[in-house]
Protein backbone atom coordinates (compact mmCIF):
# COMPACT_ATOMS: atom_id res chain seq x y z
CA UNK A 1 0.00 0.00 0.00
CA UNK A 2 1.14 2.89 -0.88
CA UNK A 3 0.86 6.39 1.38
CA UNK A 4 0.54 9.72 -0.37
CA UNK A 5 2.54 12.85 0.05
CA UNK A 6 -0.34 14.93 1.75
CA UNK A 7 -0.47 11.39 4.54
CA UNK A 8 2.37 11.26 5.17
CA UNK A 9 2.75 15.16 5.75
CA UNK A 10 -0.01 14.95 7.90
CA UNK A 11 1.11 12.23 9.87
CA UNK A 12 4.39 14.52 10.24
CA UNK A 13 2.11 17.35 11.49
CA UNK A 14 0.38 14.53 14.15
CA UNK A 15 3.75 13.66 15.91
CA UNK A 16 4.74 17.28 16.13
CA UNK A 17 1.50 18.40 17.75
CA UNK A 18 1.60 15.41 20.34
CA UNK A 19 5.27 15.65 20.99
CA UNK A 20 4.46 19.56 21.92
CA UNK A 21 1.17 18.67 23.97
CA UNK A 22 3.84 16.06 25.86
CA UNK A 23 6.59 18.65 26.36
CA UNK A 24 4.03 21.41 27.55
CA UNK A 25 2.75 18.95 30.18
CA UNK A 26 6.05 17.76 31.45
CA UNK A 27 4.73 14.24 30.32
CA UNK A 28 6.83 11.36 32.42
CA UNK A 29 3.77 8.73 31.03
CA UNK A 30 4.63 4.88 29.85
CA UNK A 31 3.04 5.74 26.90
CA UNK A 32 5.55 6.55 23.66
CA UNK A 33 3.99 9.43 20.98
CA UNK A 34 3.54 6.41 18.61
CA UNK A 35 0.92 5.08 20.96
CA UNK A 36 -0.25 8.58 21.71
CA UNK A 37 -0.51 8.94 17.51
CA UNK A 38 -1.84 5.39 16.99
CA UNK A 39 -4.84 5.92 19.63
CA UNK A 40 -5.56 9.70 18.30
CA UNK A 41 -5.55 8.87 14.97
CA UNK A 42 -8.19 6.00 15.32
CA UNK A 43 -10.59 8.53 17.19
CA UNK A 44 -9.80 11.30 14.38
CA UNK A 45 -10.36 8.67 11.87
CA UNK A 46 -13.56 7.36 13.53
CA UNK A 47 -14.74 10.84 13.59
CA UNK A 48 -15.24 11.29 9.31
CA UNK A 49 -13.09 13.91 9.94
CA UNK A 50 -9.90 12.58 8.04
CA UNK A 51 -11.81 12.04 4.75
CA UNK A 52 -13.54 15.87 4.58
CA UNK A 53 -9.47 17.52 5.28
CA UNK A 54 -7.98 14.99 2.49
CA UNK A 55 -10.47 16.46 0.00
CA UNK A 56 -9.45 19.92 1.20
CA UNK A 57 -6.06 21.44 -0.87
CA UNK A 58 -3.42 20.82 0.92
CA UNK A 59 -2.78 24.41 1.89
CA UNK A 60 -6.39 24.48 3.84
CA UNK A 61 -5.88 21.44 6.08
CA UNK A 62 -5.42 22.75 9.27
CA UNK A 63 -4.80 19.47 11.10
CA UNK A 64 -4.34 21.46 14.82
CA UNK A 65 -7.27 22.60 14.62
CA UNK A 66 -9.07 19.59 13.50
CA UNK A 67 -7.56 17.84 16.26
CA UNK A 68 -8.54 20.10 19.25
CA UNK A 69 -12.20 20.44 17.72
CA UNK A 70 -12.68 16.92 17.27
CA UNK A 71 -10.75 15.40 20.07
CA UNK A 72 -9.58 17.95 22.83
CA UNK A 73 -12.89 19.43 23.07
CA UNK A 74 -14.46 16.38 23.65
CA UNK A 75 -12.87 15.41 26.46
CA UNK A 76 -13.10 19.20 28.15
């Protein structure tokens, strides 16, 4: 299977927002950002909202904000 650019740069953009959110909260957790990425990524997934930012142009996907509207806000 092959993964596209825009993946694969959003995957990129995934590890750098989780490996922030872990630095800002001092994180000292078992858990390693590729099980933080795996387990967010399933719930972004789940949520329909990875297919409606792949059919945006790349320069539109705003993957930050997709995350904390989808997922952070939930859980506040």
């Amino acid at each position: 299977m092959r993964i596209d650019v825009p993946d694969e740069e959003m995957a990129a953009q995934f590890e750098r927002i989780i490996r922030r959110v872990k630095q800002s909260m001092n994180y000292r957790g078992s858990y390693s950002t590729r099980d933080i990425l795996g387990s967010l990524v399933a719930r972004w997934v789940q949520s329909g909202e990875w297919d409606r930012l792949r059919s945006l142009p790349p320069p539109e996907r705003r993957i930050g904000e997709s995350v904390r509207r989808v997922i952070l806000d939930r859980i506040d």
